[in-house]
PDB file of N, CA and C in Angstrom:
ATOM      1  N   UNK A   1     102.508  -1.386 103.385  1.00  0.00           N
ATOM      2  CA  UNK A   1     101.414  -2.022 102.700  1.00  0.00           C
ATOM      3  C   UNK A   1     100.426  -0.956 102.228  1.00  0.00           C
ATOM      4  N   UNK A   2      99.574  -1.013 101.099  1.00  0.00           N
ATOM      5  CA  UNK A   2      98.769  -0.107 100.246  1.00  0.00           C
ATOM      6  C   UNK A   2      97.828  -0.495 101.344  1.00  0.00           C
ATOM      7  N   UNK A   3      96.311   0.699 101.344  1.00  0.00           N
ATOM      8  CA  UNK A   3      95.401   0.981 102.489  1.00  0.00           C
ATOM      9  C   UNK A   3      94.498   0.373 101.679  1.00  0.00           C
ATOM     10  N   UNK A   4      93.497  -0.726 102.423  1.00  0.00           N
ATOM     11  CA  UNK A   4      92.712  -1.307 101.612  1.00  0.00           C
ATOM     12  C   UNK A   4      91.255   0.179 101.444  1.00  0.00           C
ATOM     13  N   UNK A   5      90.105  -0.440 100.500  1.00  0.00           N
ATOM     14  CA  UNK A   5      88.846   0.037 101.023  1.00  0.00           C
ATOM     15  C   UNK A   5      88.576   0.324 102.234  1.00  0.00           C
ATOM     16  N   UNK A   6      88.150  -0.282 102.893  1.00  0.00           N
ATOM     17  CA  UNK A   6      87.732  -0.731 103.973  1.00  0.00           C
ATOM     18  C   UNK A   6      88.461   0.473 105.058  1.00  0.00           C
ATOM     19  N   UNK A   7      89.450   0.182 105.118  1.00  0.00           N
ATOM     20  CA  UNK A   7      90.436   1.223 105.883  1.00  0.00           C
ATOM     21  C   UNK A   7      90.403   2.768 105.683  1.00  0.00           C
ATOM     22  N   UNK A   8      90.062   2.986 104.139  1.00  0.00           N
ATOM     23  CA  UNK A   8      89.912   4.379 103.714  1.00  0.00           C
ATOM     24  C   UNK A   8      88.376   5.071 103.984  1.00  0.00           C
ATOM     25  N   UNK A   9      87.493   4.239 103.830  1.00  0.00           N
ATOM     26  CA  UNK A   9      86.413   4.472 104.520  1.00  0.00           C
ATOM     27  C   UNK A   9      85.934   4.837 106.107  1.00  0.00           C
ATOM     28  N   UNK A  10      87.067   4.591 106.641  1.00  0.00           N
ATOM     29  CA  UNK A  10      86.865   5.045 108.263  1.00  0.00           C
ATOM     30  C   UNK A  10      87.708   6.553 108.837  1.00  0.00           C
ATOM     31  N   UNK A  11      88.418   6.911 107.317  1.00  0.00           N
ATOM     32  CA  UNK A  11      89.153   8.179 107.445  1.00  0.00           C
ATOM     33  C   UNK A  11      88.466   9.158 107.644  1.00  0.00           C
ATOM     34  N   UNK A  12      88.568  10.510 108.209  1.00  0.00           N
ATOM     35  CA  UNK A  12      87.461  11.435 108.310  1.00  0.00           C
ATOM     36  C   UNK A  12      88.160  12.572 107.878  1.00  0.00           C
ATOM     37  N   UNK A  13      87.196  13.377 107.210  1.00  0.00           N
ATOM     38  CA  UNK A  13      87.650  14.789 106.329  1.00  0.00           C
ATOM     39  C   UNK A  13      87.643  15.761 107.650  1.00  0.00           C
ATOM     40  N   UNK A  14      88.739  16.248 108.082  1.00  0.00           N
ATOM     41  CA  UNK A  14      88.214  17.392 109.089  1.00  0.00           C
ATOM     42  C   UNK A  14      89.346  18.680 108.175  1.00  0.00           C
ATOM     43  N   UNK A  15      88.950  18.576 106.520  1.00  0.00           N
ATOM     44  CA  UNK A  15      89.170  20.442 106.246  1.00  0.00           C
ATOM     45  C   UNK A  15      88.352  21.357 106.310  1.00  0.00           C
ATOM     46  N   UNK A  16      86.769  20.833 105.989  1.00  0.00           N
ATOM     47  CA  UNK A  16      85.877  22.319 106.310  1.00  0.00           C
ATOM     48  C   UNK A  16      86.025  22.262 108.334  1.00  0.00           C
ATOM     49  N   UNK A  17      86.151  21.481 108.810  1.00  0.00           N
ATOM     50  CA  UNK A  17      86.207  21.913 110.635  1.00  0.00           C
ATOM     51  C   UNK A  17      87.430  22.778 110.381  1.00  0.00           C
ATOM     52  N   UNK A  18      88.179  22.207 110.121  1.00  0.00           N
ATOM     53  CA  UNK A  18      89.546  23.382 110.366  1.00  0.00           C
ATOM     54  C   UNK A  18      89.406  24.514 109.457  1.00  0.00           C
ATOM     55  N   UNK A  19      88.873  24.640 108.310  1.00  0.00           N
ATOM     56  CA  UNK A  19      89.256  25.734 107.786  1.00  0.00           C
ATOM     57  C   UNK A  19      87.476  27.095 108.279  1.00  0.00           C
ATOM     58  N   UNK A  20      86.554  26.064 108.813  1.00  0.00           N
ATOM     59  CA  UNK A  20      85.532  26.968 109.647  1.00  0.00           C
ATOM     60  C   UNK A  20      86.094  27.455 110.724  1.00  0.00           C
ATOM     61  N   UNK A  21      86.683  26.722 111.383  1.00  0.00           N
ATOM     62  CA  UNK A  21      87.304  27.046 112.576  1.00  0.00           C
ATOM     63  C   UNK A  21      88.419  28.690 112.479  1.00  0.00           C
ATOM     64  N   UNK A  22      88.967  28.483 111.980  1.00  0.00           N
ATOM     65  CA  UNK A  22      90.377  29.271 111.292  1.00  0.00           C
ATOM     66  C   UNK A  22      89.361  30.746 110.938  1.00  0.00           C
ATOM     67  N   UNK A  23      88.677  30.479 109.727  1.00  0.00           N
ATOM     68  CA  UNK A  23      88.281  31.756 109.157  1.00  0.00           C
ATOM     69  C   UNK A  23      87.450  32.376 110.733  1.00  0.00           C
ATOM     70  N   UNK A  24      86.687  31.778 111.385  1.00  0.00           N
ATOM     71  CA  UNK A  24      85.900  31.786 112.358  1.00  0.00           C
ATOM     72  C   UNK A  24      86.579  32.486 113.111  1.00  0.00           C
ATOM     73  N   UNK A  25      87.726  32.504 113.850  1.00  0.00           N
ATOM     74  CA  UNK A  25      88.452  32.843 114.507  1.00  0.00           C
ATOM     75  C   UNK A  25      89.467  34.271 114.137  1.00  0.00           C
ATOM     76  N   UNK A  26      89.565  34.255 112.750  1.00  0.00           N
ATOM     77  CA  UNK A  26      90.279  35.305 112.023  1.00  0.00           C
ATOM     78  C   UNK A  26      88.791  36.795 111.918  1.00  0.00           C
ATOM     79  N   UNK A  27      87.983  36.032 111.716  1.00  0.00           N
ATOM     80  CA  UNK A  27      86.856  37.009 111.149  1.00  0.00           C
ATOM     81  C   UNK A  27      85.620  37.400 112.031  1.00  0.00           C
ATOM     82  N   UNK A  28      86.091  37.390 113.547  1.00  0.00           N
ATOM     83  CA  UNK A  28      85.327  37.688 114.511  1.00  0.00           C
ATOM     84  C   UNK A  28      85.580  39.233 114.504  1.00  0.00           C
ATOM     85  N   UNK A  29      83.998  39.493 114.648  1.00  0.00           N
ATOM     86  CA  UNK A  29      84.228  41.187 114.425  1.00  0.00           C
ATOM     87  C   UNK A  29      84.981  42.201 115.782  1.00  0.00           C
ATOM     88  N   UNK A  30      85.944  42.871 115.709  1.00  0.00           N
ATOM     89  CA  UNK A  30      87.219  43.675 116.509  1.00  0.00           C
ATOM     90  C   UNK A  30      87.878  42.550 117.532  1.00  0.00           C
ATOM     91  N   UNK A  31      88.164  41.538 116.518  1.00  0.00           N
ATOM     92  CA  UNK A  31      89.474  40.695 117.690  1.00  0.00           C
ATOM     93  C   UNK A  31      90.434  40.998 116.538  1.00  0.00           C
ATOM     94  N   UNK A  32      90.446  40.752 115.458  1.00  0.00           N
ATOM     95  CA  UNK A  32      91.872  41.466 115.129  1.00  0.00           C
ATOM     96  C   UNK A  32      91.529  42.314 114.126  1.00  0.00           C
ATOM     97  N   UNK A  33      90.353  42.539 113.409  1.00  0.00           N
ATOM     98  CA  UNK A  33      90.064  43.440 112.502  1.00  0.00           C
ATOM     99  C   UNK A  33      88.499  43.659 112.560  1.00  0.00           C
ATOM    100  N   UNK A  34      87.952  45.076 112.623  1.00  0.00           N
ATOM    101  CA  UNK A  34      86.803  45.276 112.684  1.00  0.00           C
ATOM    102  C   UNK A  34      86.543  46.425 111.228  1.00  0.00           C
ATOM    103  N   UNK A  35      85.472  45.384 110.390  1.00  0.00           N
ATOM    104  CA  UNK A  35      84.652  46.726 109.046  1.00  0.00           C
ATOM    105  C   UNK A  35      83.500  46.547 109.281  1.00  0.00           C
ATOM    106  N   UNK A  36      82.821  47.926 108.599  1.00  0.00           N
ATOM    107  CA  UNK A  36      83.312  49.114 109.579  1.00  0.00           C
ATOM    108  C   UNK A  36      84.151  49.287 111.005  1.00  0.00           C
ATOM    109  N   UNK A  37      84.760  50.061 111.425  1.00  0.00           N
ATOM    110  CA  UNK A  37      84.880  50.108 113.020  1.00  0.00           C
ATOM    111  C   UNK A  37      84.081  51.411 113.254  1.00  0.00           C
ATOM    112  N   UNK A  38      84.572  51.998 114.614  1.00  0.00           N
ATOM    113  CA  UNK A  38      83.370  53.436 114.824  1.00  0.00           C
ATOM    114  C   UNK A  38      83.672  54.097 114.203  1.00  0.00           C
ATOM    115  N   UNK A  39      84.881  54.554 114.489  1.00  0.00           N
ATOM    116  CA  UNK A  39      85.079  55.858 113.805  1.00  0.00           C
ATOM    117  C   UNK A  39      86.005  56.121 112.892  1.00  0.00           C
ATOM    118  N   UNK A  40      86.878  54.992 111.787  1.00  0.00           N
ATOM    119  CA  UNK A  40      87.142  54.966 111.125  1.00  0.00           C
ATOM    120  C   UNK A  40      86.363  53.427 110.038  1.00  0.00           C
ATOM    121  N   UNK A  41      87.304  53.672 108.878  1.00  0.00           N
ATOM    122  CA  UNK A  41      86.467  52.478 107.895  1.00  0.00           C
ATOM    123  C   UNK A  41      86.891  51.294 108.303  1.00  0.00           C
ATOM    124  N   UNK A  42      87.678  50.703 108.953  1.00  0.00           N
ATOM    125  CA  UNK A  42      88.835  49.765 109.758  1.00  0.00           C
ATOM    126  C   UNK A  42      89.143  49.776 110.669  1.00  0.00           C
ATOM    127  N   UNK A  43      88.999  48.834 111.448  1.00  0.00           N
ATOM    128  CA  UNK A  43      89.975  49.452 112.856  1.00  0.00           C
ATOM    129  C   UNK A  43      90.434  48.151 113.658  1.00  0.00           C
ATOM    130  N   UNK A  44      91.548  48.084 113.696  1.00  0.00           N
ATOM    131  CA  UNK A  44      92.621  46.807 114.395  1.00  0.00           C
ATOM    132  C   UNK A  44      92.550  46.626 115.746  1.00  0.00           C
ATOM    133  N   UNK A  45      92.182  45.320 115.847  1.00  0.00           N
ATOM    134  CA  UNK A  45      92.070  44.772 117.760  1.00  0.00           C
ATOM    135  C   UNK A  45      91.364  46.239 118.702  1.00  0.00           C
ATOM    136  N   UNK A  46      90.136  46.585 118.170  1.00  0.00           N
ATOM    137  CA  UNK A  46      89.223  47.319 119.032  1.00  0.00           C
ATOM    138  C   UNK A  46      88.689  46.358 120.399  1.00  0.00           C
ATOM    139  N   UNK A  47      88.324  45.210 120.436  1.00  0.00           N
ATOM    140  CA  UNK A  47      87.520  44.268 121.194  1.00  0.00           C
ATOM    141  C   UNK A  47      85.811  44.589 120.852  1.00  0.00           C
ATOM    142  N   UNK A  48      85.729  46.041 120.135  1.00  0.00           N
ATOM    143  CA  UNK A  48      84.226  46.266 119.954  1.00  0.00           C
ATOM    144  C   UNK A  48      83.523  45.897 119.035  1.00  0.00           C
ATOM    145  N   UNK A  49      82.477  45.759 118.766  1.00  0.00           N
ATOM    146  CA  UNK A  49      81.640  45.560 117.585  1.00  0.00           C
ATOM    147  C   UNK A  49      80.311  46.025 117.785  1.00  0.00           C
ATOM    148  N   UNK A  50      79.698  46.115 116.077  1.00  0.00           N
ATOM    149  CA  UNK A  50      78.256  46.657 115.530  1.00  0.00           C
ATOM    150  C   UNK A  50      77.876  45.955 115.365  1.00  0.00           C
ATOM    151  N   UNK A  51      75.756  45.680 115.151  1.00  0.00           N
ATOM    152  CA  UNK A  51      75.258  45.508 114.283  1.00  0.00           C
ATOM    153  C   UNK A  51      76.008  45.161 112.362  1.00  0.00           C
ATOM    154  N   UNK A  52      76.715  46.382 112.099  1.00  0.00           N
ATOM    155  CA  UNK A  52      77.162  46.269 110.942  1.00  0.00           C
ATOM    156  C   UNK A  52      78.093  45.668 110.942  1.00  0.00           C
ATOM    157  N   UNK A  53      79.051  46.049 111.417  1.00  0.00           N
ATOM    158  CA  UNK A  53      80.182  44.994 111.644  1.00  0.00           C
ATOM    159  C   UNK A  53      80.212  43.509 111.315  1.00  0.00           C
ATOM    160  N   UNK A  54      78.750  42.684 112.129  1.00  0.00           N
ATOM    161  CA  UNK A  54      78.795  41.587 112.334  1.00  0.00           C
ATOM    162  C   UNK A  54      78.245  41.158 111.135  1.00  0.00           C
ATOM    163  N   UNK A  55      77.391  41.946 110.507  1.00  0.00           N
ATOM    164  CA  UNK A  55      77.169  41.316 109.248  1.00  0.00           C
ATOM    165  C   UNK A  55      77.803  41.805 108.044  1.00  0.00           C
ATOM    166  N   UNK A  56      78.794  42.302 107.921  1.00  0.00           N
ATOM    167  CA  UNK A  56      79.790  42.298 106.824  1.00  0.00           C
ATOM    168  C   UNK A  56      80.752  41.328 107.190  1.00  0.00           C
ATOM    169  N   UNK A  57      81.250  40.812 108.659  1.00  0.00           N
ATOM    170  CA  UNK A  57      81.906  39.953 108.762  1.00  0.00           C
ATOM    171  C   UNK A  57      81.388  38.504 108.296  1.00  0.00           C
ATOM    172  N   UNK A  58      79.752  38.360 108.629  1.00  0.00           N
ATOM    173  CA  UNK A  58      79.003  37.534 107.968  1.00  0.00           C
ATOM    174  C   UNK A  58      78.933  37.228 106.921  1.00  0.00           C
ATOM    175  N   UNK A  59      79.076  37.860 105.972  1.00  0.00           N
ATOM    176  CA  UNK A  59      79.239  38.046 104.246  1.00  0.00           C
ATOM    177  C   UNK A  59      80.347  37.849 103.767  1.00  0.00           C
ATOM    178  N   UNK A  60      81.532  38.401 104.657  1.00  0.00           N
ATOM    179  CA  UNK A  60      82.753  37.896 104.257  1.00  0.00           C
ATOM    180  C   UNK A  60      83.155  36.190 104.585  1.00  0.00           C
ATOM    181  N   UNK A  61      82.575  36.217 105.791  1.00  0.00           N
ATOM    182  CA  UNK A  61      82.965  34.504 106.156  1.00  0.00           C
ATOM    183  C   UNK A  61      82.253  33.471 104.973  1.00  0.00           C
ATOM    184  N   UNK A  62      80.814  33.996 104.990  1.00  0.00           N
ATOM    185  CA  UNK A  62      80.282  32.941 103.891  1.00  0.00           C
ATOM    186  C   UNK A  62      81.034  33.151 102.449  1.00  0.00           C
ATOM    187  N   UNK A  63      81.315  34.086 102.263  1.00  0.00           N
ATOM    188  CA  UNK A  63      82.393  34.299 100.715  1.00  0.00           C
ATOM    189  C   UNK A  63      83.535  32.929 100.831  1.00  0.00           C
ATOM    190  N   UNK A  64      84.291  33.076 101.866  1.00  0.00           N
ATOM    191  CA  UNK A  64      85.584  32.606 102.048  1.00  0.00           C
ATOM    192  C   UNK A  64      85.344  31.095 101.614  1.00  0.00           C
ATOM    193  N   UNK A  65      84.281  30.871 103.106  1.00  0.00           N
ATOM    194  CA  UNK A  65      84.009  29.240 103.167  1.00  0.00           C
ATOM    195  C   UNK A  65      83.263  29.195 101.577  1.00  0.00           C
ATOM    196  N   UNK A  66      82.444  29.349 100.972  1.00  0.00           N
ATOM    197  CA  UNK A  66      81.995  29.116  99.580  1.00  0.00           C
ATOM    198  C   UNK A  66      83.383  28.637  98.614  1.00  0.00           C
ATOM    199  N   UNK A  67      84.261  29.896  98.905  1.00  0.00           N
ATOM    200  CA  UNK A  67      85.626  29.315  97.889  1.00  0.00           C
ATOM    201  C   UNK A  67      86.249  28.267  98.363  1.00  0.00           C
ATOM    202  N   UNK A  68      86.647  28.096  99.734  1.00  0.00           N
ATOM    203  CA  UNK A  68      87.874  27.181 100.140  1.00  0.00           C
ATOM    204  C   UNK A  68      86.629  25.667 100.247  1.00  0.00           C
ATOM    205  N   UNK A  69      85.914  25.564 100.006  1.00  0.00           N
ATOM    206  CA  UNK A  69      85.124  23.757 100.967  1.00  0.00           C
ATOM    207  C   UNK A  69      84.719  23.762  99.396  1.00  0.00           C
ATOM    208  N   UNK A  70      83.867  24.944  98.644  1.00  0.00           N
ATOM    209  CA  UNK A  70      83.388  24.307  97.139  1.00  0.00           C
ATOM    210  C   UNK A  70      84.579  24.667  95.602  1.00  0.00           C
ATOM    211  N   UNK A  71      84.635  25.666  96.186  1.00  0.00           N
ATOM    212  CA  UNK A  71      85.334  26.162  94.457  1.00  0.00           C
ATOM    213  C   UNK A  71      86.644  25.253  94.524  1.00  0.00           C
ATOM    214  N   UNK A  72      87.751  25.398  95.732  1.00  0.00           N
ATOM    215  CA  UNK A  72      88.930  24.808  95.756  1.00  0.00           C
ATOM    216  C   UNK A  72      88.664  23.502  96.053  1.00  0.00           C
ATOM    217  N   UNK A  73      88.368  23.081  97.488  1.00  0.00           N
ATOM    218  CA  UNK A  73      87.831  21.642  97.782  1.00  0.00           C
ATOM    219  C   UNK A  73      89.157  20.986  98.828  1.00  0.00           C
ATOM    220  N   UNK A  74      89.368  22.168  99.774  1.00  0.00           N
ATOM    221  CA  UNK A  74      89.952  21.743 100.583  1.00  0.00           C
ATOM    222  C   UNK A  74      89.861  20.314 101.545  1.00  0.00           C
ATOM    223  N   UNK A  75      90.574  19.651 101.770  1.00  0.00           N
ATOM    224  CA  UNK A  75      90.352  18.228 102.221  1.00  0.00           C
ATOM    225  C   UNK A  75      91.402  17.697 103.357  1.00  0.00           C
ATOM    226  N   UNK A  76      90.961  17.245 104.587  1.00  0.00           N
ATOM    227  CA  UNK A  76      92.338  16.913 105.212  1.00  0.00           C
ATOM    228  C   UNK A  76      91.743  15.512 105.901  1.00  0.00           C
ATOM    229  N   UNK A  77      92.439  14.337 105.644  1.00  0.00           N
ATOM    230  CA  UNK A  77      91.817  13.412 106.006  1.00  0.00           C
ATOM    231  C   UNK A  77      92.718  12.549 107.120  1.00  0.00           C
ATOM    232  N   UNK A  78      92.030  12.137 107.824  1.00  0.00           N
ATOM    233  CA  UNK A  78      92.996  11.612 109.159  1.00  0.00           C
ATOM    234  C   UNK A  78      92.108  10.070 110.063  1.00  0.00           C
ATOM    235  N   UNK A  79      93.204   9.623 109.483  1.00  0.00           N
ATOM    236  CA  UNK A  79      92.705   7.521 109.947  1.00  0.00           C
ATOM    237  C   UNK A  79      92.441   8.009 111.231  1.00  0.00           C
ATOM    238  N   UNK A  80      91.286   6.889 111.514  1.00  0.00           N
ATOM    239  CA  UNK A  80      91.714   6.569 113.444  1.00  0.00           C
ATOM    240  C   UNK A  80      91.944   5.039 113.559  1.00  0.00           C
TER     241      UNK A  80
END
Protein backbone atom coordinates (compact mmCIF):
# COMPACT_ATOMS: atom_id res chain seq x y z
CA UNK A 1 0.00 0.00 0.00
CA UNK A 2 1.27 3.76 -0.96
CA UNK A 3 2.34 5.76 2.57
CA UNK A 4 -0.30 8.14 3.32
CA UNK A 5 0.56 11.97 4.63
CA UNK A 6 0.12 11.39 7.79
CA UNK A 7 2.58 8.44 7.95
CA UNK A 8 5.32 10.43 6.09
CA UNK A 9 5.19 13.08 8.52
CA UNK A 10 6.34 10.98 11.48
CA UNK A 11 9.53 9.89 9.40
CA UNK A 12 12.70 11.44 10.73
CA UNK A 13 15.73 12.75 8.67
CA UNK A 14 18.75 11.34 10.57
CA UNK A 15 21.43 12.36 7.40
CA UNK A 16 22.97 15.47 8.95
CA UNK A 17 23.23 13.04 12.55
CA UNK A 18 24.96 10.52 10.55
CA UNK A 19 26.88 12.38 8.28
CA UNK A 20 28.00 14.89 11.64
CA UNK A 21 28.67 11.96 13.29
CA UNK A 22 30.97 10.27 10.48
CA UNK A 23 32.91 13.50 9.49
CA UNK A 24 33.17 14.02 13.43
CA UNK A 25 34.77 10.95 13.94
CA UNK A 26 37.01 10.95 10.70
CA UNK A 27 38.23 14.59 11.51
CA UNK A 28 39.23 14.40 15.12
CA UNK A 29 42.56 15.93 15.32
CA UNK A 30 45.60 12.74 15.45
CA UNK A 31 43.06 9.76 15.58
CA UNK A 32 43.68 9.04 12.11
CA UNK A 33 45.07 12.18 10.59
CA UNK A 34 46.59 15.19 12.22
CA UNK A 35 47.28 19.02 10.03
CA UNK A 36 49.58 20.29 10.97
CA UNK A 37 51.20 17.44 13.09
CA UNK A 38 54.59 18.39 15.14
CA UNK A 39 57.00 17.79 13.23
CA UNK A 40 55.94 17.16 9.95
CA UNK A 41 52.95 18.91 7.69
CA UNK A 42 50.78 15.54 8.33
CA UNK A 43 51.03 13.02 10.47
CA UNK A 44 48.91 9.59 10.69
CA UNK A 45 47.34 8.12 14.03
CA UNK A 46 49.75 10.36 16.35
CA UNK A 47 46.89 10.32 19.30
CA UNK A 48 48.36 14.07 19.71
CA UNK A 49 47.07 17.33 19.00
CA UNK A 50 47.52 21.41 18.82
CA UNK A 51 45.92 24.41 19.32
CA UNK A 52 46.37 24.50 15.42
CA UNK A 53 45.51 21.36 14.63
CA UNK A 54 42.12 21.69 16.18
CA UNK A 55 41.25 24.53 14.34
CA UNK A 56 42.12 23.59 10.87
CA UNK A 57 40.30 20.47 11.67
CA UNK A 58 37.52 22.98 12.62
CA UNK A 59 37.51 24.64 9.24
CA UNK A 60 37.71 21.58 7.52
CA UNK A 61 34.66 19.96 9.32
CA UNK A 62 32.53 23.12 8.81
CA UNK A 63 33.62 23.04 4.91
CA UNK A 64 32.46 19.38 4.61
CA UNK A 65 29.15 19.67 6.62
CA UNK A 66 28.31 23.12 4.53
CA UNK A 67 28.62 20.83 1.25
CA UNK A 68 27.06 17.47 2.25
CA UNK A 69 23.54 18.91 4.59
CA UNK A 70 23.36 22.34 2.10
CA UNK A 71 24.99 22.24 -1.33
CA UNK A 72 24.20 18.30 -1.89
CA UNK A 73 21.26 17.78 0.66
CA UNK A 74 21.97 14.62 2.02
CA UNK A 75 18.79 12.94 3.51
CA UNK A 76 18.12 9.58 5.21
CA UNK A 77 14.74 9.10 6.43
CA UNK A 78 13.53 6.28 8.71
CA UNK A 79 9.59 5.52 9.85
CA UNK A 80 9.06 4.54 13.44
Amino acid sequence: MGSSVAERGKMSDWGPVFIAVVLFILLTPGLLIQVPGRSRYVEFGNFQTSGVSILVHSIIYFGFICIFLIAIGVHMYVGS
